[in-house]
N, C-alpha and C. Protein backbone atom coordinates (compact mmCIF):
# COMPACT_ATOMS: atom_id res chain seq x y z
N UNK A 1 17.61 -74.41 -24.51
CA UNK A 1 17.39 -73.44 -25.55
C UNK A 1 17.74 -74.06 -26.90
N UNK A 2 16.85 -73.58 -27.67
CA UNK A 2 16.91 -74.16 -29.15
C UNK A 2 17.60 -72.78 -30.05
N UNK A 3 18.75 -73.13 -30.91
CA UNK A 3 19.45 -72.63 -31.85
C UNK A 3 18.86 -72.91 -33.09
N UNK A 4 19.47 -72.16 -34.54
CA UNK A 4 20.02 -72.45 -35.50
C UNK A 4 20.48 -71.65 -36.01
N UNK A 5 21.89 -72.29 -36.73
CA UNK A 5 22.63 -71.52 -37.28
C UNK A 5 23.02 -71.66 -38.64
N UNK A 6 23.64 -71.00 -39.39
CA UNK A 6 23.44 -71.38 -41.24
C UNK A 6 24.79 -71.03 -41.68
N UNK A 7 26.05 -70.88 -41.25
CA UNK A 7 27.38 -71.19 -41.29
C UNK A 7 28.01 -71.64 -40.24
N UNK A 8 29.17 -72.18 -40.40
CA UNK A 8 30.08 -72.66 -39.57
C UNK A 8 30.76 -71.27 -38.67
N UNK A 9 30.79 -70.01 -39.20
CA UNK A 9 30.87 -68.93 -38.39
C UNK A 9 29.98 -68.50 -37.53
N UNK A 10 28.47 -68.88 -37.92
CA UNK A 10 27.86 -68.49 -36.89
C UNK A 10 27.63 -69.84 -35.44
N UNK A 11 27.77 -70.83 -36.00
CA UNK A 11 28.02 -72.24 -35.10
C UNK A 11 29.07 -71.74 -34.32
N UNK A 12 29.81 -70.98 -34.75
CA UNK A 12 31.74 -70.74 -33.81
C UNK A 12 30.77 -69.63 -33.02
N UNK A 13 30.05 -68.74 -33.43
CA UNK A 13 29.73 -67.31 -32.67
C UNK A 13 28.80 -67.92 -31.40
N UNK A 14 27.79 -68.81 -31.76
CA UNK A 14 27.50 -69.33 -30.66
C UNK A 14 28.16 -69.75 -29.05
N UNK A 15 28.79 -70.45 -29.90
CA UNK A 15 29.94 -70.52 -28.88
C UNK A 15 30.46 -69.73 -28.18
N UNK A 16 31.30 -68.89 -28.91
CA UNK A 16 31.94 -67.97 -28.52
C UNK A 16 30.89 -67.37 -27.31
N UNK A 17 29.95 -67.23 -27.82
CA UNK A 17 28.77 -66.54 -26.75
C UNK A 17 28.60 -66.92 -24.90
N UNK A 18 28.29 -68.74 -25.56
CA UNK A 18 28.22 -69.37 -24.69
C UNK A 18 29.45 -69.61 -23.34
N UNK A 19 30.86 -69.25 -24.02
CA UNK A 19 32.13 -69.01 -23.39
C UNK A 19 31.94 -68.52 -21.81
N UNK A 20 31.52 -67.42 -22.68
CA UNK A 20 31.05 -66.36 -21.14
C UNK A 20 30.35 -66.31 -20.05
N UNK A 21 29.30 -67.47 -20.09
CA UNK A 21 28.86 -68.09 -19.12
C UNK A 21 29.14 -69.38 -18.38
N UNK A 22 30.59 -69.85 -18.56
CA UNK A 22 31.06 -71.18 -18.40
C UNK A 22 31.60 -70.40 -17.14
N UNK A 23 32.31 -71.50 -16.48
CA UNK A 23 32.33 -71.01 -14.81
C UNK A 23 33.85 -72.34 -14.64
N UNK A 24 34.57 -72.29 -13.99
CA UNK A 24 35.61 -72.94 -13.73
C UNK A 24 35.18 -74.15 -13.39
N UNK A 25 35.82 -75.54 -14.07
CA UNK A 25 35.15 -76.90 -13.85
C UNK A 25 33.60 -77.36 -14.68
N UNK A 26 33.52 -76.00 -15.39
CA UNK A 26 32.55 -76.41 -16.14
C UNK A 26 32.70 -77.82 -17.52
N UNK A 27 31.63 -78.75 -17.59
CA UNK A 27 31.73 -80.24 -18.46
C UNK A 27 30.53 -79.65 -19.67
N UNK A 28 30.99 -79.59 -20.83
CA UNK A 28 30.02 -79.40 -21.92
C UNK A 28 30.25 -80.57 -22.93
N UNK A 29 29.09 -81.15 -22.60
CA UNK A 29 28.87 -82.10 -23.31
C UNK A 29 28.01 -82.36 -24.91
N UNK A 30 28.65 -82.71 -25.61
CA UNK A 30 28.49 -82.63 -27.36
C UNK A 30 27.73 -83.43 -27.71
N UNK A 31 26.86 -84.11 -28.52
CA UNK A 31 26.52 -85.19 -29.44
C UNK A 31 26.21 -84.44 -30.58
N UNK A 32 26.31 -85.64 -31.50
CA UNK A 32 26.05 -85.37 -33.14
C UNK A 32 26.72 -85.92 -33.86
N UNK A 33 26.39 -85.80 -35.31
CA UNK A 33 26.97 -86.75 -36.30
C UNK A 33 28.25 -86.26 -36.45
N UNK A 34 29.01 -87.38 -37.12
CA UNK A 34 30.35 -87.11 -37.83
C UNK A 34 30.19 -85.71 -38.43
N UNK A 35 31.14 -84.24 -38.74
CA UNK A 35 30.78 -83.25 -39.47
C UNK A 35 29.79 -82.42 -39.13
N UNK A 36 28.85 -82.60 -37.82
CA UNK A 36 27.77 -81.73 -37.30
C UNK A 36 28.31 -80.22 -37.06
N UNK A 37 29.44 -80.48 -36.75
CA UNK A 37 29.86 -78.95 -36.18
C UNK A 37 30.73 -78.86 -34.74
N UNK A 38 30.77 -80.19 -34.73
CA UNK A 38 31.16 -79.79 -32.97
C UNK A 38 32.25 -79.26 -32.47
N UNK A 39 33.08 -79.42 -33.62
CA UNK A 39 34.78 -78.58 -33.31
C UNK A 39 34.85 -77.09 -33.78
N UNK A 40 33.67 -77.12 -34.35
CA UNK A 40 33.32 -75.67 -34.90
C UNK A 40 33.04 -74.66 -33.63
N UNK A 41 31.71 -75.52 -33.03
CA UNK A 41 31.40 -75.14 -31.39
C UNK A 41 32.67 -74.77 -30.37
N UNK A 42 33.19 -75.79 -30.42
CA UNK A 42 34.22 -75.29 -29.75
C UNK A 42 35.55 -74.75 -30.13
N UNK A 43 35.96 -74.47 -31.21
CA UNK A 43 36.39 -72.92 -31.66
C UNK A 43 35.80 -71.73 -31.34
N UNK A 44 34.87 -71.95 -31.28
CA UNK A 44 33.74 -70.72 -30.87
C UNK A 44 34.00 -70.08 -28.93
N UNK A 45 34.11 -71.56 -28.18
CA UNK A 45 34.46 -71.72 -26.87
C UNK A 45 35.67 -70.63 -26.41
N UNK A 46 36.80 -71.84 -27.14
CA UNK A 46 37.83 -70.78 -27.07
C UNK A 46 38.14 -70.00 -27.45
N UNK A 47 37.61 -69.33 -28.35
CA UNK A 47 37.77 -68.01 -28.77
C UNK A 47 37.26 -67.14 -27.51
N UNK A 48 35.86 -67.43 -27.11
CA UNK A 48 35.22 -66.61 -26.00
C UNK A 48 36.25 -66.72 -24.84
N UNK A 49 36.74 -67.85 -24.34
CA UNK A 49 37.78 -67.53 -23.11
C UNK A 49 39.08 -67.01 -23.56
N UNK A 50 39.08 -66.33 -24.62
CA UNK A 50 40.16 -65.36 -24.82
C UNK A 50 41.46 -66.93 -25.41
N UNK A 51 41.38 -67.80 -26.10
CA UNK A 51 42.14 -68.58 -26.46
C UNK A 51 42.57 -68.11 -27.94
N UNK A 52 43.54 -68.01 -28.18
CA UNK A 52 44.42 -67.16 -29.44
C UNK A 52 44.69 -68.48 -30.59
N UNK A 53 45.41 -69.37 -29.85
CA UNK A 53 46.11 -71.03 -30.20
C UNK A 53 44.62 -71.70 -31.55
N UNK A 54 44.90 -72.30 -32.21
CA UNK A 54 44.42 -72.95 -33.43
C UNK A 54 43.85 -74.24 -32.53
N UNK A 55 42.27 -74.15 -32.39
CA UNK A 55 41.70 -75.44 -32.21
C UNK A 55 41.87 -76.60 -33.39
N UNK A 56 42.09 -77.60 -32.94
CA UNK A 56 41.64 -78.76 -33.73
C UNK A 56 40.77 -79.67 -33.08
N UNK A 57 40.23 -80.74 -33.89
CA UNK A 57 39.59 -82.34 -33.22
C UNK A 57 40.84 -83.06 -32.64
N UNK A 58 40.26 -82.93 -31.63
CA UNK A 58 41.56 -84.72 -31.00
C UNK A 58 41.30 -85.70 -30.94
N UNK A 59 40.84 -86.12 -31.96
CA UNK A 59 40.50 -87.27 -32.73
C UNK A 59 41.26 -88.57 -32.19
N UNK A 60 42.68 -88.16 -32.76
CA UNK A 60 43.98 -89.33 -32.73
C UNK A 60 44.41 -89.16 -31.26
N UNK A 61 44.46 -88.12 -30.59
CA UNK A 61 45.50 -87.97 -29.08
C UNK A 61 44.20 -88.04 -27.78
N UNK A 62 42.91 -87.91 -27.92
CA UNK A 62 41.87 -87.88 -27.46
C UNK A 62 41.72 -86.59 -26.31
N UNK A 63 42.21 -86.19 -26.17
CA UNK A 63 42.18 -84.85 -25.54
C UNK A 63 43.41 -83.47 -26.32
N UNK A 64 43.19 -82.22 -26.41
CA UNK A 64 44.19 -81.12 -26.47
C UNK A 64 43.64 -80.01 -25.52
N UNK A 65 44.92 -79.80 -25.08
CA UNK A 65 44.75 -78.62 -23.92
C UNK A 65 45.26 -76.94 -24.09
N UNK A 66 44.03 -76.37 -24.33
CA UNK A 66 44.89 -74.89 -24.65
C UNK A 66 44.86 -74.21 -23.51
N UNK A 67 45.68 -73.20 -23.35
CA UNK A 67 46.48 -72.27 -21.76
C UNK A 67 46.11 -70.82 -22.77
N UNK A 68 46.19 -70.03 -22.12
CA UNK A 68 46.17 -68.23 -22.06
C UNK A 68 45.18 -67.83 -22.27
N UNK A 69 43.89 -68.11 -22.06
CA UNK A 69 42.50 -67.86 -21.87
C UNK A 69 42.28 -67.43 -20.56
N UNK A 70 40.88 -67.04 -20.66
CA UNK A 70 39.87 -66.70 -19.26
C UNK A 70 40.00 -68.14 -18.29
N UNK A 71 40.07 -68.98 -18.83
CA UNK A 71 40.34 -70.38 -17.83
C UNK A 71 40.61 -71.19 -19.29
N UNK A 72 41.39 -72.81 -18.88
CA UNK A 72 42.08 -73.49 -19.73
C UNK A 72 40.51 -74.25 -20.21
N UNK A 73 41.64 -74.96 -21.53
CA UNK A 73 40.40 -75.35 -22.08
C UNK A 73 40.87 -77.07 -22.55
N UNK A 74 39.92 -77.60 -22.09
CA UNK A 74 40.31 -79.74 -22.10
C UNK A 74 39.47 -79.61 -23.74
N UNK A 75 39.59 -80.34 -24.30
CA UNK A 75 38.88 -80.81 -25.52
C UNK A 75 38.78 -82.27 -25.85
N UNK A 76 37.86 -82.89 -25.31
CA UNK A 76 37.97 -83.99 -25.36
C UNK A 76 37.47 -84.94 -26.83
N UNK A 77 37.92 -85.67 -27.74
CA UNK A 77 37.20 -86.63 -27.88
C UNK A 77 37.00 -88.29 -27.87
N UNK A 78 35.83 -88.54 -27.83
CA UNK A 78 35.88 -89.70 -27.25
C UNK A 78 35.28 -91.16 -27.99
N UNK A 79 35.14 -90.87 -29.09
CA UNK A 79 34.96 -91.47 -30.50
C UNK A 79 35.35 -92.77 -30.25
N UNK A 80 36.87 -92.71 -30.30
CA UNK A 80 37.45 -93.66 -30.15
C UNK A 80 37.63 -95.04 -28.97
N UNK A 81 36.99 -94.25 -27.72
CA UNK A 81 36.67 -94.69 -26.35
C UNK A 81 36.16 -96.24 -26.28
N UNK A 82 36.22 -97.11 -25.47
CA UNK A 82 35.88 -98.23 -25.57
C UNK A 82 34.48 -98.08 -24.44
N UNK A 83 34.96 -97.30 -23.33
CA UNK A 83 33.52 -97.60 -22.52
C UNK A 83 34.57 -96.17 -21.71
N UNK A 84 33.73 -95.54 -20.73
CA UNK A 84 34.48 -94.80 -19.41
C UNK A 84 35.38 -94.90 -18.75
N UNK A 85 35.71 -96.41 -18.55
CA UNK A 85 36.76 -96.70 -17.99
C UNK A 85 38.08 -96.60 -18.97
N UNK A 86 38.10 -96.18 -20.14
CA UNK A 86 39.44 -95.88 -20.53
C UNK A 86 39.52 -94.40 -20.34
N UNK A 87 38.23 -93.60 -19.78
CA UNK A 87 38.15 -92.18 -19.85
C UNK A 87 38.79 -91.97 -18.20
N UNK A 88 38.81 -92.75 -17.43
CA UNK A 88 39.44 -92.58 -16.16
C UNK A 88 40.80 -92.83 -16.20
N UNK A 89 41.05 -93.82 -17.54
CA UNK A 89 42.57 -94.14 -17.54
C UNK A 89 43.72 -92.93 -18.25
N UNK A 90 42.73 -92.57 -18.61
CA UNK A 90 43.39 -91.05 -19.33
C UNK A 90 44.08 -89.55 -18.17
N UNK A 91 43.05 -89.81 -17.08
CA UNK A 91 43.04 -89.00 -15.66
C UNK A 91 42.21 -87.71 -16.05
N UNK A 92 40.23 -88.68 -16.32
CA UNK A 92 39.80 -87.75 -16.77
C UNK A 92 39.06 -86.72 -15.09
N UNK A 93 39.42 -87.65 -14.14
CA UNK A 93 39.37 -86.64 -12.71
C UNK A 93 39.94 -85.60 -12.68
N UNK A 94 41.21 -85.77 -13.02
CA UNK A 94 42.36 -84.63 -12.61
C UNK A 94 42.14 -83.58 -13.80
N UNK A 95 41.52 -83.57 -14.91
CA UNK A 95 41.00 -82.58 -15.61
C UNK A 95 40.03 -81.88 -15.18
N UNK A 96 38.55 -82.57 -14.26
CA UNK A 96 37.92 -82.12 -13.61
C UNK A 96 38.30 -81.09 -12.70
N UNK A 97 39.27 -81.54 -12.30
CA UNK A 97 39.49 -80.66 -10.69
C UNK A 97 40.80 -79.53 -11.50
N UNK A 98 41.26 -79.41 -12.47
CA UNK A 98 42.19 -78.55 -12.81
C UNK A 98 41.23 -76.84 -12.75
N UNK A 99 40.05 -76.80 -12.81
CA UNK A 99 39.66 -75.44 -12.67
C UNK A 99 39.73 -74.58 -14.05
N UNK A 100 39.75 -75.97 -15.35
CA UNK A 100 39.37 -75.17 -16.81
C UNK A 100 37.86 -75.65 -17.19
N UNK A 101 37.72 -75.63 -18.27
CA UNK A 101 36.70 -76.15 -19.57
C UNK A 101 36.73 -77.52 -19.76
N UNK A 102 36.01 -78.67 -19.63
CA UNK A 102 36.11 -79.61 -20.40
C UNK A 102 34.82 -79.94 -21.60
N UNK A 103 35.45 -79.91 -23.06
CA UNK A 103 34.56 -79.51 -23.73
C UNK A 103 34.63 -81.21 -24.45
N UNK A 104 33.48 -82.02 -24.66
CA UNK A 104 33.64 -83.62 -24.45
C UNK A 104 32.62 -83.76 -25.95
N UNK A 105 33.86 -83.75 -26.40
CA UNK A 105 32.82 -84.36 -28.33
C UNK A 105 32.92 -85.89 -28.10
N UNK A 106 31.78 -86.65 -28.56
CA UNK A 106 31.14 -88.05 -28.59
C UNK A 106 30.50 -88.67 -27.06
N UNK A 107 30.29 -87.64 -26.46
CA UNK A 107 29.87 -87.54 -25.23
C UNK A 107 29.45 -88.54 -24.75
N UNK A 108 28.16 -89.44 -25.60
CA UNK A 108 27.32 -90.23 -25.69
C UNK A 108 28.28 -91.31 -25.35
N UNK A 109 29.60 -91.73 -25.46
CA UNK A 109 30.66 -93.12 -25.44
C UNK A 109 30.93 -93.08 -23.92
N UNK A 110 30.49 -91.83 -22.75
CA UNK A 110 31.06 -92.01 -21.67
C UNK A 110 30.17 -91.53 -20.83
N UNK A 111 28.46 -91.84 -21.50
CA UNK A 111 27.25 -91.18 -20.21
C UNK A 111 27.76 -91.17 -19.42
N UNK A 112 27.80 -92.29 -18.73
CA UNK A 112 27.98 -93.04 -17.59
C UNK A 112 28.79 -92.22 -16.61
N UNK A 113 30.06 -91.95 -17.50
CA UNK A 113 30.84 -91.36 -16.09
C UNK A 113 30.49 -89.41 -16.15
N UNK A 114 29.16 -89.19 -16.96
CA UNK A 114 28.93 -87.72 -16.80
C UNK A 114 28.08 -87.32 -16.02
N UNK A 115 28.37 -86.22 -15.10
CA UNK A 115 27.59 -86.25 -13.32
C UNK A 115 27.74 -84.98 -13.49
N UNK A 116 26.77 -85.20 -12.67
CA UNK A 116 26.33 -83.21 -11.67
C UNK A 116 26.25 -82.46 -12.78
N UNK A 117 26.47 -81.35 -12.79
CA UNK A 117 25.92 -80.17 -13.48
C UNK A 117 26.51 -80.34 -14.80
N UNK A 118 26.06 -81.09 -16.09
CA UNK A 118 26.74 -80.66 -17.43
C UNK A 118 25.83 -79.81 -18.43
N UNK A 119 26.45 -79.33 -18.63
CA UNK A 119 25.80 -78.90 -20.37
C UNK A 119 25.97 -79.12 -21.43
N UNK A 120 24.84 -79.70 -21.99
CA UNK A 120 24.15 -80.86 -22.87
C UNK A 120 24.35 -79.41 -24.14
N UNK A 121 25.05 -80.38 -25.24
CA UNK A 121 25.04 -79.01 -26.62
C UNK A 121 24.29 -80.14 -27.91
N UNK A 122 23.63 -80.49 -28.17
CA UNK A 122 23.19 -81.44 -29.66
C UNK A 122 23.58 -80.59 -30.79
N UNK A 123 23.70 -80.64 -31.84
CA UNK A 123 23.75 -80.26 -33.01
C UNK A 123 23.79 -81.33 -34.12
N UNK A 124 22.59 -80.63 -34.38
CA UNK A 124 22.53 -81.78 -35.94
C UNK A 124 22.05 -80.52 -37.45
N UNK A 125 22.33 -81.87 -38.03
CA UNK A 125 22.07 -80.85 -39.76
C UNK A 125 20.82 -80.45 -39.58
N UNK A 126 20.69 -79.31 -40.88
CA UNK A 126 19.28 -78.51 -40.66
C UNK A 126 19.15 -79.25 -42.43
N UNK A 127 18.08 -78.19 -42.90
CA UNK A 127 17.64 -78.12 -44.38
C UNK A 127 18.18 -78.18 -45.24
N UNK A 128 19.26 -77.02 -45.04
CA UNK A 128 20.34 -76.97 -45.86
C UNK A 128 22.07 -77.42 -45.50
N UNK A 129 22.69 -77.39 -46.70
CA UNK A 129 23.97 -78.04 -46.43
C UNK A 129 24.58 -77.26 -44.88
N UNK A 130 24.43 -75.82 -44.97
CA UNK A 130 25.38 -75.03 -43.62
C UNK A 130 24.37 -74.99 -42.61
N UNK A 131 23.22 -75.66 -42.50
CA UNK A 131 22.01 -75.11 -41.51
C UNK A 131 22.70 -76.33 -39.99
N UNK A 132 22.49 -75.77 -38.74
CA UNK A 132 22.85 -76.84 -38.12
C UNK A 132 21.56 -76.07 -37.09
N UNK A 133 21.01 -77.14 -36.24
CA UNK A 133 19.89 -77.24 -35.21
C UNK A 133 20.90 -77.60 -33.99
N UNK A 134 20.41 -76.08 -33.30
CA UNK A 134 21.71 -76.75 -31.94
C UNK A 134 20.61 -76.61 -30.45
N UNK A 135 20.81 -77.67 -29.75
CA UNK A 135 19.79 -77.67 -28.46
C UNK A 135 20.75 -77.85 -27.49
N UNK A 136 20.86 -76.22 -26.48
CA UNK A 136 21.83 -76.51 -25.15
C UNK A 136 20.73 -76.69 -23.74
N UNK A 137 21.08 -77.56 -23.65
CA UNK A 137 20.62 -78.01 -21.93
C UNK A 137 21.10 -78.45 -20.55
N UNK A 138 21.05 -78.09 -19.65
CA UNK A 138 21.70 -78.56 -18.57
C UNK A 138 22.40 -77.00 -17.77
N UNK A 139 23.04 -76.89 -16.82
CA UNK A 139 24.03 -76.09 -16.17
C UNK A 139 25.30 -75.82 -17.04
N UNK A 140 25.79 -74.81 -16.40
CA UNK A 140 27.61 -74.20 -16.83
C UNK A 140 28.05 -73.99 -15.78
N UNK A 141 28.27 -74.62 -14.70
CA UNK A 141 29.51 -74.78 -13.63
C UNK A 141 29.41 -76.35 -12.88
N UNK A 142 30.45 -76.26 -11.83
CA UNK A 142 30.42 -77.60 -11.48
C UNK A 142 30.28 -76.80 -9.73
C-alpha cells in the first residue's frame, strides 16, 4: 500500500494505525534517507501499542527497548552496522523470540539476515518540505 503524508503528525498517525495490526514477533523493516521520518513512524508504533515512554533514534546504543504496551517494542538502528553479523552479536535472535515489535531503521545494512514474514515500510520526501511518500509491503507477524 502506497501512503502520503504532509506532517510529521500524520507520518506518527500512520503508524500509530499500523500498531494494531502487528502481531507478537512481528520485524518492520524501514529504509530511507537520513530525516525521512522513520523515528517519526515509529513514535507512531508505539504510541498504537499503548507505549506512554518518549521514543528516540538509537542511533549511538543501536537498539532501545520500551515495556508497558500491547507487546514490547525493540527499535533498532542499524546505520552504524558493519554487515549482520554484528546484528547477531548484539543477540538480535533473542529479540526475535522475546514476543515484542522489532522496528529496524537502516534495514537495508542487514538484508541478509531479514527472513520470513517482514514488513517492508519506505518513506521518502514528497514535493514539499513535510510531504513524505510511504510504501508498506510484506506481512505483520512472524
Amino acid at each position: 500500500m502506497d501512503y502520503i503524508t504532509n506532517t510529521p503528525q500524520e507520518t506518527e498517525a500512520l503508524g500509530e494505525a499500523l500498531a494494531a495490526r502487528l502481531e507478537p514477533g512481528a520485524v518492520v523493516a524501514f529504509t530511507g534517507d537520513l530525516g525521512a521520518g522513520k523515528t517519526a513512524f515509529v513514535r507512531g508504533l508505539a504510541r498504537g501499542l499503548g507505549i506512554r515512554e518518549r521514543v528516540t533514534s538509537p542511533t549511538f546504543t543501536i537498539v532501545n527497548e520500551y515495556e508497558g504496551g500491547r507487546l514490547p517494542l525493540f527499535h533498532f538502528d542499524m546505520y552504524r552496522l558493519g554487515s549482520s553479523d554484528e546484528l547477531f552479536d548484539i543477540g538480535w535472535e533473542d529479540y526475535l523470540t522475546r514476543g515484542g515489535i522489532c522496528a529496524v531503521e537502516w534495514s537495508e545494512q542487514i538484508s541478509d539476515a531479514l527472513e520470513g514474514d517482514v514488513l517492508r515500510v519506505d518513506i521518502r520526501r514528497g514535493t514539499h518540505d513535510g510531504q513524505r511518500l510511504i510504501s508498506i509491503t510484506g506481512g505483520c507477524g512472524r
